[in-house]
Protein backbone atom coordinates (compact mmCIF):
# COMPACT_ATOMS: atom_id res chain seq x y z
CA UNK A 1 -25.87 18.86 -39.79
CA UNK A 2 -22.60 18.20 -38.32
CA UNK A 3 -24.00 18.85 -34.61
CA UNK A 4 -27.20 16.02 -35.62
CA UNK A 5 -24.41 13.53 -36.54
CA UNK A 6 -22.52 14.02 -33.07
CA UNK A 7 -25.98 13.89 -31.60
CA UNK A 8 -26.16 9.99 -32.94
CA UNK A 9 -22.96 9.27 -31.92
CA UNK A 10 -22.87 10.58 -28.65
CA UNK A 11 -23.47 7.53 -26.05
CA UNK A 12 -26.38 9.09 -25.10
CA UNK A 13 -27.97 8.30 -27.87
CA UNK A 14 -27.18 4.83 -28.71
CA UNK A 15 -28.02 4.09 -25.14
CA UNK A 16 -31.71 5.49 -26.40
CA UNK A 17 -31.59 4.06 -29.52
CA UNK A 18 -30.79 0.31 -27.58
CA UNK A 19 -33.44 0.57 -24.92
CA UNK A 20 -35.73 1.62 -27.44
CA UNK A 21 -35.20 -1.30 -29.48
CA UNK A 22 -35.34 -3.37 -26.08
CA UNK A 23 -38.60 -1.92 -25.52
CA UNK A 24 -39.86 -2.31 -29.10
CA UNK A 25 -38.78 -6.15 -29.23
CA UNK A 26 -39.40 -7.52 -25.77
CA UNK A 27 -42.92 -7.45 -26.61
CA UNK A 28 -42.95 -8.93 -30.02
CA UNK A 29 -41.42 -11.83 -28.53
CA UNK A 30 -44.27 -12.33 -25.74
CA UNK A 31 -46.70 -11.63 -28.80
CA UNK A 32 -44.94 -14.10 -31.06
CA UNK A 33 -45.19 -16.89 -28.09
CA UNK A 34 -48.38 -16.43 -26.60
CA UNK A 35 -50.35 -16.03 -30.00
CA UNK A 36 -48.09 -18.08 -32.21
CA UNK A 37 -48.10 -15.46 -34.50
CA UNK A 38 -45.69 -12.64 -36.68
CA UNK A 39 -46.91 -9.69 -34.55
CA UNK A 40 -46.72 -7.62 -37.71
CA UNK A 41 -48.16 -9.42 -40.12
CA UNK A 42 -50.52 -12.05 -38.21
CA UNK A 43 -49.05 -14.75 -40.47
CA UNK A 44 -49.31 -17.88 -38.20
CA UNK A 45 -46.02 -19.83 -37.25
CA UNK A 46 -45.57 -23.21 -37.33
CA UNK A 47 -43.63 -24.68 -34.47
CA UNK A 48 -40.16 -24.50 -36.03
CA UNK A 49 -40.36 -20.93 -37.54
CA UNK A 50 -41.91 -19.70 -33.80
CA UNK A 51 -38.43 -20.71 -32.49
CA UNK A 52 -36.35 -19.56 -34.83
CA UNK A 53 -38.69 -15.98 -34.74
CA UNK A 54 -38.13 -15.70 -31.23
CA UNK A 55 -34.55 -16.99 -31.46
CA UNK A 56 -33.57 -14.28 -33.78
CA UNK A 57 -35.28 -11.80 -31.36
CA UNK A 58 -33.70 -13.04 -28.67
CA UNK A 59 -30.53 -12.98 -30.02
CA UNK A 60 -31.47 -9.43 -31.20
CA UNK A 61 -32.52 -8.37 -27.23
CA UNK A 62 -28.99 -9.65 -26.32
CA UNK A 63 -27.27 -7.99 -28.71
CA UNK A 64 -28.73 -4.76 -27.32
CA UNK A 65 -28.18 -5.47 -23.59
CA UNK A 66 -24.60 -6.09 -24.04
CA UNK A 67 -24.93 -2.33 -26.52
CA UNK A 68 -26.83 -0.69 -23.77
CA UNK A 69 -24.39 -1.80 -20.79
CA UNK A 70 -21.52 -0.69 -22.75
CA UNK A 71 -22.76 2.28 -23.41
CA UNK A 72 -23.79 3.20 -19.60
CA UNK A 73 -20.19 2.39 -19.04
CA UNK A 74 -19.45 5.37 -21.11
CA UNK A 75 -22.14 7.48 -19.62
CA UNK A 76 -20.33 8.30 -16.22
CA UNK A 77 -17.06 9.38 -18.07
CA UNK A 78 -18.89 11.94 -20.39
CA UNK A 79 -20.75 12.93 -17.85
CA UNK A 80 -17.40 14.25 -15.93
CA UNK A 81 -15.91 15.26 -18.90
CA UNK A 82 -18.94 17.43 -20.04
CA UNK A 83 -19.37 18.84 -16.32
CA UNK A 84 -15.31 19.94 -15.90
CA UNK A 85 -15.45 21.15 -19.54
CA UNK A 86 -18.32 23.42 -18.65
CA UNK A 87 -16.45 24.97 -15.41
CA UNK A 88 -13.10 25.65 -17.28
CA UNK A 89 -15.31 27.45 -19.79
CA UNK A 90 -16.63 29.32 -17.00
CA UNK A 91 -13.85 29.90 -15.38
CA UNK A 92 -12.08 31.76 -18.55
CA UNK A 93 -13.23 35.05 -17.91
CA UNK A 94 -11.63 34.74 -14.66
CA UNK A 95 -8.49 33.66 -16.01
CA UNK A 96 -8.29 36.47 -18.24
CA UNK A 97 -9.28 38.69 -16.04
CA UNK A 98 -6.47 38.08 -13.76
CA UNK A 99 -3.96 37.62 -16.44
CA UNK A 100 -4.86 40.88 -17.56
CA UNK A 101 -4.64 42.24 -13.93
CA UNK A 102 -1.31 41.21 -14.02
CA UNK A 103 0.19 42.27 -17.30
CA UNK A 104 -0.63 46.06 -15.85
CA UNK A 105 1.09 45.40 -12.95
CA UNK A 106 3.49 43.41 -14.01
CA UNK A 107 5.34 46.80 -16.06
CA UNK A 108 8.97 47.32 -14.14
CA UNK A 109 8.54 44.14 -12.41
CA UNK A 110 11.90 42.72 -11.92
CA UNK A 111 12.55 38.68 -12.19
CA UNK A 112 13.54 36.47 -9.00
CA UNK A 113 17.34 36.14 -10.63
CA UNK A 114 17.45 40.15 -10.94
CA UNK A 115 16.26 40.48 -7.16
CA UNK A 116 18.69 37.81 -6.42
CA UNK A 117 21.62 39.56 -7.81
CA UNK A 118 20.90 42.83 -6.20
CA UNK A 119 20.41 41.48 -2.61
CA UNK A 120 24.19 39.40 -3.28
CA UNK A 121 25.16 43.09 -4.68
CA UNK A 122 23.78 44.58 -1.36
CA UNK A 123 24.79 41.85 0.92
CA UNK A 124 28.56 42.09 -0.29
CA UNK A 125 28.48 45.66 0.64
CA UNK A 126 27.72 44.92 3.89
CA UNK A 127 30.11 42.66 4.88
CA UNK A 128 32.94 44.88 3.31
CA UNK A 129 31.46 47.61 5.48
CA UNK A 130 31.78 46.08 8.39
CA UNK A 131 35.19 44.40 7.72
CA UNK A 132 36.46 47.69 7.06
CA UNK A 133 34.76 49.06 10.75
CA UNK A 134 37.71 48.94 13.41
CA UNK A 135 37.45 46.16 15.87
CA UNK A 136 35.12 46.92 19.40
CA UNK A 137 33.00 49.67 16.87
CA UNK A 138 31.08 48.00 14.84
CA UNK A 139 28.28 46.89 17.51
């Protein structure tokens, strides 16, 4: 049920539901107009109630134009948003896959500082060594 009320919502949908109505009035205007008639009961119009019929519908037409444009504004957006949500989801396996990869080889990894410290450590030895080699030996 849930997933049938997102369906409605989604801007797919109204966009559907507002050319749909487009479709469905456009023509009851022409029919109201060119027959002078209520295209769904036949009840004939008099001048006045013609105009107001076909003002109403008009007003109704416009109403879903400015729906249906806002809507394809929204369209585009989704769209991305649908097509980048559907490559992260396929791109988890990978993810986990490597993070897995490297949680077994990570075991007796050391961190950057711990390197750090070691090649100060080891660099420091050095340099005493070589203070402490007598002058014209040491190359």
């Amino acid at each position: 049920m849930l997933a049938f009320v997102i369906h409605l919502n989604s801007p797919c949908s109204k966009y559907n539901i507002a050319d749909g109505m487009r479709q469905m009035f456009d023509p009851f205007e022409r029919v109201a107009r060119a027959h002078h008639i209520c295209p769904c009961c036949e009840r004939p119009f008099s001048p006045e109630e013609e105009d107001e019929f076909v003002k109403k519908l008009v007003g109704v037409l416009a109403h879903v134009k400015a729906e249906k444009d806002a809507v394809e504004v929204l369209l585009q957006p989704v769209e991305t948003i649908d097509r980048l949500w559907q490559e992260m989801e396929n791109l988890k396996p990978q993810i986990e896959d490597l993070e897995y990869k490297l949680d077994s080889r990570g075991q007796g990894v050391r961190s950057m500082e711990e390197i750090q410290l070691q090649l100060n450590s080891l660099q420091s030895k050095r340099y005493s060594s070589l203070a402490s080699v007598p002058v014209g030996m040491e190359g």
